[in-house]
C-alpha atoms as a PDB file:
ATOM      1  CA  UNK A   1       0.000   0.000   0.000  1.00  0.00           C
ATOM      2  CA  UNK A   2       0.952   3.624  -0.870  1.00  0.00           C
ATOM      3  CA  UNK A   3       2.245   5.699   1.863  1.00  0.00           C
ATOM      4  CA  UNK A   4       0.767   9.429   1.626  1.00  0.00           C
ATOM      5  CA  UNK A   5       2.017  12.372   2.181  1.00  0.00           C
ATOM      6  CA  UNK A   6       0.350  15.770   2.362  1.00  0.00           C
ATOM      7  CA  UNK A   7       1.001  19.266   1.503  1.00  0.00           C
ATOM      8  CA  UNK A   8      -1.206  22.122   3.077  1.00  0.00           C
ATOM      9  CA  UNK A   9      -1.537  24.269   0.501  1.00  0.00           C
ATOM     10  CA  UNK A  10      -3.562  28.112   0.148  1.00  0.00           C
ATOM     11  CA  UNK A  11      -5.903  27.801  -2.473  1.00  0.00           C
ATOM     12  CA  UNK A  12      -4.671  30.623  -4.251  1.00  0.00           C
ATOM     13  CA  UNK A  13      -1.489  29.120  -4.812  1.00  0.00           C
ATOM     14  CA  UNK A  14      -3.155  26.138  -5.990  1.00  0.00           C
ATOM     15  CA  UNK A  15      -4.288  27.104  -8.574  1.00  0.00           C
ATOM     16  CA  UNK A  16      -0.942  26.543 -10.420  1.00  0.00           C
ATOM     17  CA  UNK A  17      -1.855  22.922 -11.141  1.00  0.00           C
ATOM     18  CA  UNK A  18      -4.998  23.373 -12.518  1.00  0.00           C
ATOM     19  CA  UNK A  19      -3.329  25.587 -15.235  1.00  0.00           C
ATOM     20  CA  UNK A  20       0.044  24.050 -15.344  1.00  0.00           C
ATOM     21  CA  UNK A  21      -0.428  20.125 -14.317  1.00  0.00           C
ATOM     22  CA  UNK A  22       2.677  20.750 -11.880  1.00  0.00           C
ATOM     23  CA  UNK A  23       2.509  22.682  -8.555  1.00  0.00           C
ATOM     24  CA  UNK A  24       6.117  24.147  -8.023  1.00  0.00           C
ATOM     25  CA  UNK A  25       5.733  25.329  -4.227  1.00  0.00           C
ATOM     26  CA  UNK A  26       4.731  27.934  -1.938  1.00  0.00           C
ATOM     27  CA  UNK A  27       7.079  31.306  -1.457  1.00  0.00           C
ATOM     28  CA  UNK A  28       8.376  28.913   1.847  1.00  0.00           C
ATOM     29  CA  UNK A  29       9.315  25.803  -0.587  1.00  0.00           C
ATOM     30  CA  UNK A  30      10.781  28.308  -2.972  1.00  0.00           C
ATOM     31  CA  UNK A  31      13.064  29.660  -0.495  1.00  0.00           C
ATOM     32  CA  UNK A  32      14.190  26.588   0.879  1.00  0.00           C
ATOM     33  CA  UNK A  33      14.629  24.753  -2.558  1.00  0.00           C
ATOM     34  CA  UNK A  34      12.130  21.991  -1.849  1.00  0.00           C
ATOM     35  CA  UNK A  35       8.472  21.077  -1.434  1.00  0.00           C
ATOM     36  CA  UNK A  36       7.378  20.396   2.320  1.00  0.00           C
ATOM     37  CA  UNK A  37       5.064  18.138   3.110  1.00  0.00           C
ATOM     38  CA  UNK A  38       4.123  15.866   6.053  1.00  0.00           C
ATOM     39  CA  UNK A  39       3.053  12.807   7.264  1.00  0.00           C
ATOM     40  CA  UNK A  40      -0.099  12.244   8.173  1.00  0.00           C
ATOM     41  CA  UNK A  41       0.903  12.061  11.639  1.00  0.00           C
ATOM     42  CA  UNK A  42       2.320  15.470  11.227  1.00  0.00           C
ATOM     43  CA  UNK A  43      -0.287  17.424   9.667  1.00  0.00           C
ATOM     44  CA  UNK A  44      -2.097  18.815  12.388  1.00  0.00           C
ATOM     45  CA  UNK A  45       1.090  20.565  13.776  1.00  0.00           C
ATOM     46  CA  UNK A  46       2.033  21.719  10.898  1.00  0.00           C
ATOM     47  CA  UNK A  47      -1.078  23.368  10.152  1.00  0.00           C
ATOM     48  CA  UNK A  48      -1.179  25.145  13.592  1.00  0.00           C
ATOM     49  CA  UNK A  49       2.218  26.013  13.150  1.00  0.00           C
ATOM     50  CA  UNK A  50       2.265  27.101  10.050  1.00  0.00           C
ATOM     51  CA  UNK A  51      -1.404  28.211   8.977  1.00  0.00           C
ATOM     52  CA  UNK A  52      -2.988  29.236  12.174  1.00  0.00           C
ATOM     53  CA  UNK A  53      -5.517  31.578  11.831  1.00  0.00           C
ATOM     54  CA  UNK A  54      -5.543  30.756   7.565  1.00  0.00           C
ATOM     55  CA  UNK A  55      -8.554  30.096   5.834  1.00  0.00           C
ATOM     56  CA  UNK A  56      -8.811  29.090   2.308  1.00  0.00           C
ATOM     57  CA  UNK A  57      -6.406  26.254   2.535  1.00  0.00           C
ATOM     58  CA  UNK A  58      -6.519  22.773   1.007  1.00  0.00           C
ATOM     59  CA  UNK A  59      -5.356  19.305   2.159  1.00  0.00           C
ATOM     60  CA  UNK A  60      -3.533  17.898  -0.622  1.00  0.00           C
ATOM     61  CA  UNK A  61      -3.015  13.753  -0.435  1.00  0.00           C
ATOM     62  CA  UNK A  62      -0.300  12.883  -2.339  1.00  0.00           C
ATOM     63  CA  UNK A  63       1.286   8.607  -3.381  1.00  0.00           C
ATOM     64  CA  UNK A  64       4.616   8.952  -1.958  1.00  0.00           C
ATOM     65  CA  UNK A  65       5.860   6.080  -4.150  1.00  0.00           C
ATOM     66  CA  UNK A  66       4.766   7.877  -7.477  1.00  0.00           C
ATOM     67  CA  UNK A  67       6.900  10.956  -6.447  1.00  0.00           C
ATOM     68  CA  UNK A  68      10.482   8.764  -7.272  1.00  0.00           C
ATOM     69  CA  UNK A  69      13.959   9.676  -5.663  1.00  0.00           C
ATOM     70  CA  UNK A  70      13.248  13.076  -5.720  1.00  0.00           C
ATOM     71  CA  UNK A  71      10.809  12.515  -2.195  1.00  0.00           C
ATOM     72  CA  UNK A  72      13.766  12.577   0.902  1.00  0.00           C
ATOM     73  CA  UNK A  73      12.820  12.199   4.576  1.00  0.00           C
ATOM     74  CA  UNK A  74      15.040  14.519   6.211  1.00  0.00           C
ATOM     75  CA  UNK A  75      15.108  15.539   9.988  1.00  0.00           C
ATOM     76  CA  UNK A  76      13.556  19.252  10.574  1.00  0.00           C
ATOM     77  CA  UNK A  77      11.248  19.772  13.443  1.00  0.00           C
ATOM     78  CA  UNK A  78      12.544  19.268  16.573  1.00  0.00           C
ATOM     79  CA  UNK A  79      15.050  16.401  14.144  1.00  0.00           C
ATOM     80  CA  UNK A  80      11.696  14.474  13.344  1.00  0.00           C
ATOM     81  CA  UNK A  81      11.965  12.995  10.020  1.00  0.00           C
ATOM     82  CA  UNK A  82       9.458  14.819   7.165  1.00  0.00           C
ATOM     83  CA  UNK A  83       9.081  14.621   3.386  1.00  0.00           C
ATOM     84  CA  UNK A  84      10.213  17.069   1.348  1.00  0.00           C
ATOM     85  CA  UNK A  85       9.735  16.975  -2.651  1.00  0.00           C
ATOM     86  CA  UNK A  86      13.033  18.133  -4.403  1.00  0.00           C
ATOM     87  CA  UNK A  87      11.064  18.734  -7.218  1.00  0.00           C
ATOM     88  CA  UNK A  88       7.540  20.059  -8.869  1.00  0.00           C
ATOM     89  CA  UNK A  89       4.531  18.031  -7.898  1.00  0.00           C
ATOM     90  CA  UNK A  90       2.980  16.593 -10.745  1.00  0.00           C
ATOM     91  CA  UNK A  91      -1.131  16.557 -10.757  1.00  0.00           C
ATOM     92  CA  UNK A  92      -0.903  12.671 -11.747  1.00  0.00           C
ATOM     93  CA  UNK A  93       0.725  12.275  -8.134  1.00  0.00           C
ATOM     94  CA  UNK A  94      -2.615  13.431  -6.443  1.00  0.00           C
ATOM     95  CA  UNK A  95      -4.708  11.480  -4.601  1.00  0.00           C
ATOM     96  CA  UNK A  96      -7.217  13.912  -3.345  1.00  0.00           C
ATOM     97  CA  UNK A  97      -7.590  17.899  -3.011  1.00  0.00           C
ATOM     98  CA  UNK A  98      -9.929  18.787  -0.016  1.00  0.00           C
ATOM     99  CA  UNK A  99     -10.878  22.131   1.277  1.00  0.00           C
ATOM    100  CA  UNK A 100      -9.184  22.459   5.255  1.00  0.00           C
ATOM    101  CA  UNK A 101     -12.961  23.787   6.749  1.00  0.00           C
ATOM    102  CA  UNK A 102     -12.306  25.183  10.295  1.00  0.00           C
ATOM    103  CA  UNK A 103     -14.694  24.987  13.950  1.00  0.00           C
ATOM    104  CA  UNK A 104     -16.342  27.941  15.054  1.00  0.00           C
ATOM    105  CA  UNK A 105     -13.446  27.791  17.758  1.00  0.00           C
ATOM    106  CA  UNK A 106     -10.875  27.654  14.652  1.00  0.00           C
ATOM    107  CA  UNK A 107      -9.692  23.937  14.971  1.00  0.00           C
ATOM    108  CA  UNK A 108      -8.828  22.740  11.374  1.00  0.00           C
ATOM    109  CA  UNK A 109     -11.317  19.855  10.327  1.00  0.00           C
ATOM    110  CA  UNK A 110      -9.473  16.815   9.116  1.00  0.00           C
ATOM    111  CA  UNK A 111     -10.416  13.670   7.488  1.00  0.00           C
ATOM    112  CA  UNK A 112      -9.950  10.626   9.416  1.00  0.00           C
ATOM    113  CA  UNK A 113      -7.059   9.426   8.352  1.00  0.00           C
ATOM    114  CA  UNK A 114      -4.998  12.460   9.895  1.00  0.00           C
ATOM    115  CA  UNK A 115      -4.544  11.467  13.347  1.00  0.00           C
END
């Protein structure tokens, strides 16, 4: 079974793929010269890390075993391991693309396979 990994993404940025087929990062992945993504264990604190208080963000799933020897897990966090795509997502690597919908108290709502 494919592993997946996930990329929180701001719909405007988005965007890119539907135009392009290829989704070449966020101003963040740009300046550190890779795509970040996370685990599914991962998500949630990435998302309040990174995106708290964002709206208009997407959960992107993505087959880690369709994304080749460009995918390395590399320590970052506190030196827990995480994904990071040294190279354009391609559409064909998507799984699913689901709006990240928010409580009225501003938790992110995840599907269940985010722990």
């Amino acid at each position: 079974m494919t592993q997946m990994v996930y990329k929180i993404a701001r719909a405007s940025k988005w965007e890119e793929i539907a135009k392009t087929g290829r989704f070449t990062g966020s101003p963040d992945d740009h300046r550190d010269g890779y795509i970040h993504l996370s685990a599914a264990s991962q998500v949630r604190t990435t998302c309040d890390k990174r995106f708290a208080g964002e709206n208009n963000l997407l959960l992107v799933a993505v087959e880690s075993d369709r994304l080749g020897p460009a995918l390395k897990w590399e320590a970052s966090r506190g030196g827990e391991q995480f994904p990071h795509l040294y190279a354009a997502l391609a559409s064909g690597c998507v799984r699913s693309v689901i709006p990240i919908v928010r409580e009225a108290d501003g938790r992110p709502i995840f599907p269940p396979e985010i722990p």
